[in-house]
N, C-alpha and C. Protein backbone atom coordinates (compact mmCIF):
# COMPACT_ATOMS: atom_id res chain seq x y z
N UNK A 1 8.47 -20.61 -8.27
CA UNK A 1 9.57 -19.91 -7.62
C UNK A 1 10.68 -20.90 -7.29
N UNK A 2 11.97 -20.83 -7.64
CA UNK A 2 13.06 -21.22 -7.63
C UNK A 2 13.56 -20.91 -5.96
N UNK A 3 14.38 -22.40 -5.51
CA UNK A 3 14.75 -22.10 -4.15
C UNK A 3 15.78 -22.65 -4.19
N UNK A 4 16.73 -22.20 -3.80
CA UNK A 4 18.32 -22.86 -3.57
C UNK A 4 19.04 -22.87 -2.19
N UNK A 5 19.63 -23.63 -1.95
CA UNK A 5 20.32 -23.85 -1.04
C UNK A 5 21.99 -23.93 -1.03
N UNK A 6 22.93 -23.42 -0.83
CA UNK A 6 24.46 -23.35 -0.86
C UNK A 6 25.10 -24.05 0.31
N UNK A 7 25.84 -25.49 -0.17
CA UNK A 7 26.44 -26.07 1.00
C UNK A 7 27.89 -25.78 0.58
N UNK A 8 28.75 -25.58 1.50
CA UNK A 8 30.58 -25.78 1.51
C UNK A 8 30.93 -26.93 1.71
N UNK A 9 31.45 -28.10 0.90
CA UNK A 9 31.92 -29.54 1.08
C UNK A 9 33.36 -29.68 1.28
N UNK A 10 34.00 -29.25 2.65
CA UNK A 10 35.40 -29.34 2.55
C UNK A 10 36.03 -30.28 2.48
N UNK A 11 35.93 -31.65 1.96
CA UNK A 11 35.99 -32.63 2.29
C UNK A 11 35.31 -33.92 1.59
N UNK A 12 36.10 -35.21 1.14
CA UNK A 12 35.34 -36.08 0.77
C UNK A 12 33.81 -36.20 1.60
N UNK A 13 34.78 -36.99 3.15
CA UNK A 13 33.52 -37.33 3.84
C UNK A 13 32.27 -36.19 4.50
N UNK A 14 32.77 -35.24 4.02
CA UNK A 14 31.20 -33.70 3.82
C UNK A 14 29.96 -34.10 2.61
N UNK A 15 31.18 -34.47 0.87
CA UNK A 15 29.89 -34.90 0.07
C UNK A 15 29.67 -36.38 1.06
N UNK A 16 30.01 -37.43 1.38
CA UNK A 16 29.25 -38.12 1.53
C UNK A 16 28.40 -38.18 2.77
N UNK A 17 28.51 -37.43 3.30
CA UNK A 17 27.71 -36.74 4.64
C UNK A 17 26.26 -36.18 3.35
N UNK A 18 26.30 -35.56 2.77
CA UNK A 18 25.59 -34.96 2.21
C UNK A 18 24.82 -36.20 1.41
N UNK A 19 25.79 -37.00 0.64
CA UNK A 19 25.01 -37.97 -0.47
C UNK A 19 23.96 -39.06 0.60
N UNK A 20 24.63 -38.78 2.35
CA UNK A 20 23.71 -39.97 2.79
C UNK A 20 22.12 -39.37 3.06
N UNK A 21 22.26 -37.76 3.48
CA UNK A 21 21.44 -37.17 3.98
C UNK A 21 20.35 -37.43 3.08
N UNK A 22 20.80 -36.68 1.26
CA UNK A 22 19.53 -37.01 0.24
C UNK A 22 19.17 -38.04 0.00
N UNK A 23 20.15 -39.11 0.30
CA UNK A 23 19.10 -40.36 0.46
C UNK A 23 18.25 -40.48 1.34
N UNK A 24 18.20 -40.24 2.27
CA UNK A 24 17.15 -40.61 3.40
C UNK A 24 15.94 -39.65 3.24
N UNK A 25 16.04 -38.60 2.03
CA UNK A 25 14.58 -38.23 1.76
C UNK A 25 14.24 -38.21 0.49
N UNK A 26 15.09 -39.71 -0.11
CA UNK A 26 14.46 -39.91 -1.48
C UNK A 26 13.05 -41.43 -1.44
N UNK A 27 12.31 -40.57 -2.55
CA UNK A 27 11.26 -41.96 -2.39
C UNK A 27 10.80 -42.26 -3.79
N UNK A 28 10.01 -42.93 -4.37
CA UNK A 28 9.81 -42.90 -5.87
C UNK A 28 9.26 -41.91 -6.36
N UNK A 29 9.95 -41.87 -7.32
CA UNK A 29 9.13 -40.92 -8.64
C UNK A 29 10.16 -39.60 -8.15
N UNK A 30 11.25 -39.59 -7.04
CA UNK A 30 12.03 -38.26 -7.30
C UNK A 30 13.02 -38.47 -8.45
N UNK A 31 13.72 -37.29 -8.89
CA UNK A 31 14.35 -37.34 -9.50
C UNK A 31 15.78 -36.44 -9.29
N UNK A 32 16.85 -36.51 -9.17
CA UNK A 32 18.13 -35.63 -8.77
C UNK A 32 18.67 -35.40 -9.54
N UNK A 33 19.23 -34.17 -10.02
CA UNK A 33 19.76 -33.99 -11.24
C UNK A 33 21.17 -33.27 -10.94
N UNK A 34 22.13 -34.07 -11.49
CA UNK A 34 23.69 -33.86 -10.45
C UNK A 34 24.51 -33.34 -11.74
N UNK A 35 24.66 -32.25 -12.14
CA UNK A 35 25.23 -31.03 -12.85
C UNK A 35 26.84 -30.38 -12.21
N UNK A 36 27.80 -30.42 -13.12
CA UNK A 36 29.12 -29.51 -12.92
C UNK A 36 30.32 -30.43 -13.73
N UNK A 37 31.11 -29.28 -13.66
CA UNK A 37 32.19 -30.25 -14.73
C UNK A 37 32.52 -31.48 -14.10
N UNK A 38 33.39 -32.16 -15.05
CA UNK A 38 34.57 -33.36 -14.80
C UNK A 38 34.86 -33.13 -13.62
N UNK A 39 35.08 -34.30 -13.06
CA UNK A 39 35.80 -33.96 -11.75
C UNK A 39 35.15 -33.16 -10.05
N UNK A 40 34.27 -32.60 -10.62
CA UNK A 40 33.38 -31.98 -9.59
C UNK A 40 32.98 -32.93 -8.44
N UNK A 41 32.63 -34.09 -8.44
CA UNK A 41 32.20 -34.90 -7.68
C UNK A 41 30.71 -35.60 -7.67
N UNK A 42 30.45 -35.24 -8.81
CA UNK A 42 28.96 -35.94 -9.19
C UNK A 42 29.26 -37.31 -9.04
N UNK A 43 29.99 -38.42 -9.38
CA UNK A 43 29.55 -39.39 -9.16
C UNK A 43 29.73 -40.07 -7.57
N UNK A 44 31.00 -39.09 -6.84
CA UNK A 44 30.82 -39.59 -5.62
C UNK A 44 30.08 -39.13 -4.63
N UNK A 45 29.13 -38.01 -5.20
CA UNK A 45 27.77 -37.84 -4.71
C UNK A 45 26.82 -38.83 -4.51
N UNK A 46 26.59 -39.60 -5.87
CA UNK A 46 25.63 -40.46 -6.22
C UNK A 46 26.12 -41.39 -5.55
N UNK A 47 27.71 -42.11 -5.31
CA UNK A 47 27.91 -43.56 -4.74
C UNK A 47 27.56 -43.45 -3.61
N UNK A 48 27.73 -42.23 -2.92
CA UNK A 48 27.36 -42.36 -0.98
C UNK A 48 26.06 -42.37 -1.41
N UNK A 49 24.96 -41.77 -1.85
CA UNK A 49 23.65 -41.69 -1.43
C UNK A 49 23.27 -43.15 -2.21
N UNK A 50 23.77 -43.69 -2.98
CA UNK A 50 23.26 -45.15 -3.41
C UNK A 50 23.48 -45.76 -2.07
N UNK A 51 25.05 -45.87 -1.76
CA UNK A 51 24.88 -46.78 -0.82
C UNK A 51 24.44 -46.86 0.58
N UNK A 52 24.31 -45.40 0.89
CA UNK A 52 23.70 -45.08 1.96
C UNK A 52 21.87 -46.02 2.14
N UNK A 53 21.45 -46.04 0.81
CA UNK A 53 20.29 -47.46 0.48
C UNK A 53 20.20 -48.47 0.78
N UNK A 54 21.26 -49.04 0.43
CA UNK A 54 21.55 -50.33 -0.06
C UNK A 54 21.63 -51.21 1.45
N UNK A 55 20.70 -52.48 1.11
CA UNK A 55 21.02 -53.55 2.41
C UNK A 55 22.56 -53.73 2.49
N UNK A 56 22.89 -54.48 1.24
CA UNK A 56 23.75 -54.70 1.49
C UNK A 56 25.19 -53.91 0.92
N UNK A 57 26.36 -53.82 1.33
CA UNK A 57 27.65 -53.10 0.13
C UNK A 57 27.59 -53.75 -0.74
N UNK A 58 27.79 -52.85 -2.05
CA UNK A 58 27.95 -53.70 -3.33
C UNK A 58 28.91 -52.20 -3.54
N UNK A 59 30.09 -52.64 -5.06
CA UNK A 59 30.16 -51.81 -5.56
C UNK A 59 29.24 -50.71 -6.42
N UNK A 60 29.99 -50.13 -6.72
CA UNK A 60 29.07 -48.89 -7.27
C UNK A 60 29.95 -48.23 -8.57
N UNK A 61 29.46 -48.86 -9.77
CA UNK A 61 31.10 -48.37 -10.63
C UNK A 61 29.89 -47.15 -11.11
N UNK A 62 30.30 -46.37 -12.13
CA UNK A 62 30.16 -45.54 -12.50
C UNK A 62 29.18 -45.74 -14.24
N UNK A 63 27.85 -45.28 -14.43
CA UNK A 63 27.57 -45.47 -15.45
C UNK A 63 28.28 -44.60 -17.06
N UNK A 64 29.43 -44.50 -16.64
CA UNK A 64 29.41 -43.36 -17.78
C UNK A 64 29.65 -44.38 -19.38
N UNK A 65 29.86 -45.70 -19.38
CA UNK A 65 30.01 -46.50 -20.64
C UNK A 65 28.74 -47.61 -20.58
N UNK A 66 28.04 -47.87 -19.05
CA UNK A 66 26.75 -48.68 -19.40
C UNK A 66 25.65 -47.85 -19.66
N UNK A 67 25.69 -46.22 -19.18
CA UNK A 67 24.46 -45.01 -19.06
C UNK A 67 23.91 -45.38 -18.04
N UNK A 68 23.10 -46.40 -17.71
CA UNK A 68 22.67 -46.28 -16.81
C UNK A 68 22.64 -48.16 -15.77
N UNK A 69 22.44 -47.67 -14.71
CA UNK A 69 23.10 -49.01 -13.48
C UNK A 69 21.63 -48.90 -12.62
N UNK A 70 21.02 -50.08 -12.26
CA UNK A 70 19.48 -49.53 -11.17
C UNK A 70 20.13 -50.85 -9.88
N UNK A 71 19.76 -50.03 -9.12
CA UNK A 71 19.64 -50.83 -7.74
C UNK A 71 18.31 -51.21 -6.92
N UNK A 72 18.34 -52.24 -6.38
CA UNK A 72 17.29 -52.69 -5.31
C UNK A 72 17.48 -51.96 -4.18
N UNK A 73 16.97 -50.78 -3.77
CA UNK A 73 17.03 -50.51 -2.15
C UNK A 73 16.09 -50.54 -1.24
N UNK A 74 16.31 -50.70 0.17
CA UNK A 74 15.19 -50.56 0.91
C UNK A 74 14.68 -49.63 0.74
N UNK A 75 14.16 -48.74 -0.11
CA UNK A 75 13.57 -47.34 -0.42
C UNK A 75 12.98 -47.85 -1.85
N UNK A 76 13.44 -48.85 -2.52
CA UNK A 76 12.72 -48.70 -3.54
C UNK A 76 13.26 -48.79 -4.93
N UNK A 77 13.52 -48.97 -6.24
CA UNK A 77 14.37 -49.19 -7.40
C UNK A 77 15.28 -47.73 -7.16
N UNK A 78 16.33 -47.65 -8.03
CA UNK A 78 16.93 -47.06 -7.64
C UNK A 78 17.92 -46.76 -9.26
N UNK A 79 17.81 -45.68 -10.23
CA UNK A 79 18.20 -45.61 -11.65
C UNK A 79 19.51 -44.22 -11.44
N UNK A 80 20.41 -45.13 -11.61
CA UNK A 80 21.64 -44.16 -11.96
C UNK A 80 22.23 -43.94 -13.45
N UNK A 81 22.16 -42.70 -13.78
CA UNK A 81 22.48 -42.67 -15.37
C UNK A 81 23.42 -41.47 -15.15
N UNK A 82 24.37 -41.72 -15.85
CA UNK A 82 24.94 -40.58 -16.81
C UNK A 82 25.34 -40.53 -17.86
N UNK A 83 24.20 -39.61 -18.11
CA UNK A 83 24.15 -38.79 -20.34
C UNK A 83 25.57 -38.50 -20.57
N UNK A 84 26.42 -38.50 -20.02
CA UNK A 84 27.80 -37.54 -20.79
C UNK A 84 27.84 -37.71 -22.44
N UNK A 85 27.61 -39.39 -22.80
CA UNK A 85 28.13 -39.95 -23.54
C UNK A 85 26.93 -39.98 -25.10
N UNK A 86 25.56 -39.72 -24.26
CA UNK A 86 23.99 -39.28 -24.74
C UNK A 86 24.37 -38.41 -26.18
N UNK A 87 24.37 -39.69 -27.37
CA UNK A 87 24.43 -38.66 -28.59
C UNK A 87 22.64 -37.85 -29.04
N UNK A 88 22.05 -38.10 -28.55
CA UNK A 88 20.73 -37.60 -28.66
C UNK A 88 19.67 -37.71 -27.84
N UNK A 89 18.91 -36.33 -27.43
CA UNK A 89 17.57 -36.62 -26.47
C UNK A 89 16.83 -37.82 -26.59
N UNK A 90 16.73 -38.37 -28.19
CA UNK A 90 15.47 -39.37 -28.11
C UNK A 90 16.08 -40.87 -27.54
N UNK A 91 17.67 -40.62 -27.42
CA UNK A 91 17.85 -42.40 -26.20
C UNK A 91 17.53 -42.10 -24.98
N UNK A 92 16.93 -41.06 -24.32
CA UNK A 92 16.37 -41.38 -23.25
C UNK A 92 14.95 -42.37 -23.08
N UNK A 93 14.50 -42.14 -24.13
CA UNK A 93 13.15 -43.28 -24.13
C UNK A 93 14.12 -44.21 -24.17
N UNK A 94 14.36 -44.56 -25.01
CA UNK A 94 15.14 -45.69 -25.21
C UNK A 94 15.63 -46.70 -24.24
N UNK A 95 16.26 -45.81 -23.05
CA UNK A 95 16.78 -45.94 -22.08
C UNK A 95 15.76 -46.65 -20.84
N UNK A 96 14.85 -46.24 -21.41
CA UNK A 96 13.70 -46.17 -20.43
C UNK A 96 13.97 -45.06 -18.96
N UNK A 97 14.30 -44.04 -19.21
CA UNK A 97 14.57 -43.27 -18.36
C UNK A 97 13.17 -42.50 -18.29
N UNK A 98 12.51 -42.46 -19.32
CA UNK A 98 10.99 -41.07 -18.99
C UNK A 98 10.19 -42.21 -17.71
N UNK A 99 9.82 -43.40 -18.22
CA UNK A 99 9.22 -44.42 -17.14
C UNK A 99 9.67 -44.39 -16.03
N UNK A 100 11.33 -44.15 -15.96
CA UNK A 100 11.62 -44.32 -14.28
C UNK A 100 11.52 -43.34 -13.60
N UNK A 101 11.27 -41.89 -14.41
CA UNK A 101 11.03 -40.81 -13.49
C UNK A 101 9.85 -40.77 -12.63
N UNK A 102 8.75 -41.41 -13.40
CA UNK A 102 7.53 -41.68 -12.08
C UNK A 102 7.84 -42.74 -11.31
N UNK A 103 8.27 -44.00 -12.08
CA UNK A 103 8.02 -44.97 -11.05
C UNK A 103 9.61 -45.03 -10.10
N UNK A 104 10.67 -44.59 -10.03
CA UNK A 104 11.65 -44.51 -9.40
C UNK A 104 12.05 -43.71 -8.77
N UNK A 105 13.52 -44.26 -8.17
CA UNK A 105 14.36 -43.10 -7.61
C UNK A 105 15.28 -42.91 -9.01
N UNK A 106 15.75 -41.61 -8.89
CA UNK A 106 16.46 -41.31 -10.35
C UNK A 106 17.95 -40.73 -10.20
N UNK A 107 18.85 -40.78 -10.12
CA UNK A 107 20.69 -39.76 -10.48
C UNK A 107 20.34 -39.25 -11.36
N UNK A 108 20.81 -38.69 -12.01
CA UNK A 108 21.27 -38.58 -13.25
C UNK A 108 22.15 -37.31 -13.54
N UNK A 109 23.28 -37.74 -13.87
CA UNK A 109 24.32 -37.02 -14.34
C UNK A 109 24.27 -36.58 -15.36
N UNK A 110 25.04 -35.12 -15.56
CA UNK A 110 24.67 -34.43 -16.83
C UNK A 110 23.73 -33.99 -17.77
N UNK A 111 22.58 -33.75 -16.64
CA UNK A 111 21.45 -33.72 -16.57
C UNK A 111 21.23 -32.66 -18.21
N UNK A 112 22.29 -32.12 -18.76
CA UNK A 112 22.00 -30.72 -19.81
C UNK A 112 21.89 -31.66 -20.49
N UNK A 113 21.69 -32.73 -20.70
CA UNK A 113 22.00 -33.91 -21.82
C UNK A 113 20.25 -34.44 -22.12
N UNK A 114 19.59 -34.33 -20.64
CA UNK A 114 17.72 -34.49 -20.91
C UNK A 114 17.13 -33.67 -22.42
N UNK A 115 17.22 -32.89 -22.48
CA UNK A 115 16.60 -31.90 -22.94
C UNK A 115 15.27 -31.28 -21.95
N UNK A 116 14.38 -31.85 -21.72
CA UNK A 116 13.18 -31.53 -20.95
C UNK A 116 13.51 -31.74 -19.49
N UNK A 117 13.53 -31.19 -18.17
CA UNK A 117 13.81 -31.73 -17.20
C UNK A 117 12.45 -31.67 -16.50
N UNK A 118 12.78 -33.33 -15.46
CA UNK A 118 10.99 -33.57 -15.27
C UNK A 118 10.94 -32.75 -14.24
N UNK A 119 9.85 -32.27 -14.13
CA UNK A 119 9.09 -31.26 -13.14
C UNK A 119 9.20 -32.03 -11.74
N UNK A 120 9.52 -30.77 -11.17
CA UNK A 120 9.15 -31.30 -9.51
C UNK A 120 11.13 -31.75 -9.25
N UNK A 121 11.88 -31.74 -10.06
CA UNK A 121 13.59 -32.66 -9.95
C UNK A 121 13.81 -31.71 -9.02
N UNK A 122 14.93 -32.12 -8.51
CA UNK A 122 15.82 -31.57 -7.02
C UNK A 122 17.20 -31.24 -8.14
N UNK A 123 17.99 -30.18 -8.61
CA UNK A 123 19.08 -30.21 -9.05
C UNK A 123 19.80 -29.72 -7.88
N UNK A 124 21.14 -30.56 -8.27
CA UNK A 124 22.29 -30.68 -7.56
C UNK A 124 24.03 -30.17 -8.34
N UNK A 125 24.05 -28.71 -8.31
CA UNK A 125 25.23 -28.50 -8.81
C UNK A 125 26.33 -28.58 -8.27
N UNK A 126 27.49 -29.40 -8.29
CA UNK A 126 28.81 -29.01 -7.71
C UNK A 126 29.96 -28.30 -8.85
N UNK A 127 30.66 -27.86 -7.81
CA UNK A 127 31.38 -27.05 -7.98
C UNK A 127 33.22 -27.26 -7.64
N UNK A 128 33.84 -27.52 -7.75
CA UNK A 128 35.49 -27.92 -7.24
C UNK A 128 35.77 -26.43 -7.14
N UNK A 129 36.45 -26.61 -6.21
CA UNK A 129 37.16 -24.97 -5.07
C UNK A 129 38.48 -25.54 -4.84
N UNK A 130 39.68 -24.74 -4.48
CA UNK A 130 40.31 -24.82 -3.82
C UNK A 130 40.78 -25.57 -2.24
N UNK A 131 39.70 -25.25 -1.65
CA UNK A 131 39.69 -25.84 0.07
C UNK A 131 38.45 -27.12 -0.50
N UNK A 132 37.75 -27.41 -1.16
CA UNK A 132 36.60 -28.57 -1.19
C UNK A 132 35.69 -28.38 -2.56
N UNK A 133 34.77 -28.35 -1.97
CA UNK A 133 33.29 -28.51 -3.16
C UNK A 133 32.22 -27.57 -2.38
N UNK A 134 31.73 -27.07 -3.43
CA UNK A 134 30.52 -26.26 -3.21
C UNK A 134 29.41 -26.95 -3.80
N UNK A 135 28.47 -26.93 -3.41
CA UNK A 135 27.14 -27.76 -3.85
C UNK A 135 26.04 -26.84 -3.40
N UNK A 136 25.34 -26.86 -4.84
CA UNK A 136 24.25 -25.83 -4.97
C UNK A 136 22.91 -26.62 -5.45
N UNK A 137 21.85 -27.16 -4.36
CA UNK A 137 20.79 -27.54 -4.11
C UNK A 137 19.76 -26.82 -4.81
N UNK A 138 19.10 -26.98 -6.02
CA UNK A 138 17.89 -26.14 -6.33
C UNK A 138 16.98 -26.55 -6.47
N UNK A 139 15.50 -26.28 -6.59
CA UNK A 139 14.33 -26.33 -6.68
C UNK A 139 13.31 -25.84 -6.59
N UNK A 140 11.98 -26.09 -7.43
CA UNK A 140 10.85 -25.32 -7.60
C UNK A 140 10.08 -25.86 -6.82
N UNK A 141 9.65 -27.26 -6.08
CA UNK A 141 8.55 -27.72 -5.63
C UNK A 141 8.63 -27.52 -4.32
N UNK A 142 7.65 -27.11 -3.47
CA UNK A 142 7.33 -26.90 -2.49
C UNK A 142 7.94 -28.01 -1.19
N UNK A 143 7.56 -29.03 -1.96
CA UNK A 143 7.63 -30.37 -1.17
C UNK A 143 9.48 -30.51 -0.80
N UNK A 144 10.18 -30.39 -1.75
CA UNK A 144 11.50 -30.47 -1.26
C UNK A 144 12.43 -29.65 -0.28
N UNK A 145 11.26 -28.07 -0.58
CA UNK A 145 11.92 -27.31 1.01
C UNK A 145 11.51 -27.91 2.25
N UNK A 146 10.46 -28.59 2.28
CA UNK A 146 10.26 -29.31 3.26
C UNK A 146 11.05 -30.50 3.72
N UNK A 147 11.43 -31.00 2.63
CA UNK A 147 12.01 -32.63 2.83
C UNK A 147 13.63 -32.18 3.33
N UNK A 148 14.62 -30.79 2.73
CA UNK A 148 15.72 -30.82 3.02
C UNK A 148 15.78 -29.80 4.03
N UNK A 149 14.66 -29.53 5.03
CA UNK A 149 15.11 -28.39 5.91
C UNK A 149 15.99 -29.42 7.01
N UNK A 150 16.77 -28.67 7.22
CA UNK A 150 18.12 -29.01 8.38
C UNK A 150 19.09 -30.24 7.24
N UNK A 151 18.98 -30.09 6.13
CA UNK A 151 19.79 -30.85 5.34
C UNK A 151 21.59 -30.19 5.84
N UNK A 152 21.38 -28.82 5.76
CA UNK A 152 22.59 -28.19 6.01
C UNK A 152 23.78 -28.79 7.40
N UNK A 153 22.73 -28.99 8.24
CA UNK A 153 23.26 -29.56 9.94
C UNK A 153 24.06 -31.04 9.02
N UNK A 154 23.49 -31.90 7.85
CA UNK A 154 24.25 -33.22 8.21
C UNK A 154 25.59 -33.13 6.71
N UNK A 155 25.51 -31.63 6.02
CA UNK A 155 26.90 -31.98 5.10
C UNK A 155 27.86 -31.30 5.58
């Protein structure tokens, strides 16, 4: 059974209110899957909840010409990818992206670009509006209605 959640992001600092929150209930082997057009705000989703990790500030450029960027956080490795650029499912091995879904924390942008999406992922759709961003939280596993209840109180 599919469960979703609908946040209103009026505001930069709302997604990153939001990107700090899912960090603080990411641990290895999740996986986030950050879906919506250009411009939507997928990657400045991913930079607040990276750095919301991170000991220390570092930049945070954007994988869309390396695919993918991993960080050291106090939580644990940390694999940011985005497929935009993904001419085929089989560079995700390649990538070593199937390995980091167990053993990591995972982004990944443009997630329609997987082909298979790993079981148990948290997807994260935004949306660009007029007044902000809409962000649409979904999931099948049990465990994540648990992990984001009162997620709503911090975006």
């Amino acid at each position: 059974m599919v469960s979703d959640l609908a946040l209103f992001l009026p505001d930069p600092e709302a997604t990153d209110r939001l990107g700090m929150a899912l960090g603080a209930t990411l641990r290895a082997g999740d996986v986030v899957l950050l879906s919506g057009d250009v411009g939507a705000g997928k990657t400045h989703l991913a930079r607040a909840l990276i750095t919301s990790l991170l000991e220390m500030p570092e930049d945070i450029p954007s994988p869309t010409f390396t695919l993918v960027q991993t960080y050291d956080t106090r939580s644990g490795v940390l694999w940011h990818a985005d497929l935009y650029r993904l001419a085929d499912t089989s560079e995700i091995e390649e990538l070593g992206l199937t390995e980091a879904f167990d053993t990591a924390m995972c982004l990944i942008e443009w997630p329609d670009r997987l082909g298979d999406v790993p079981a148990g992922a948290l997807m994260v759709h935004l949306q660009q509006q007029a007044d902000g961003r809409q962000a649409t939280l979904s999931w099948d596993s049990g465990a994540w209605a648990e992990r984001l209840d009162g997620i709503n109180a911090h975006a």
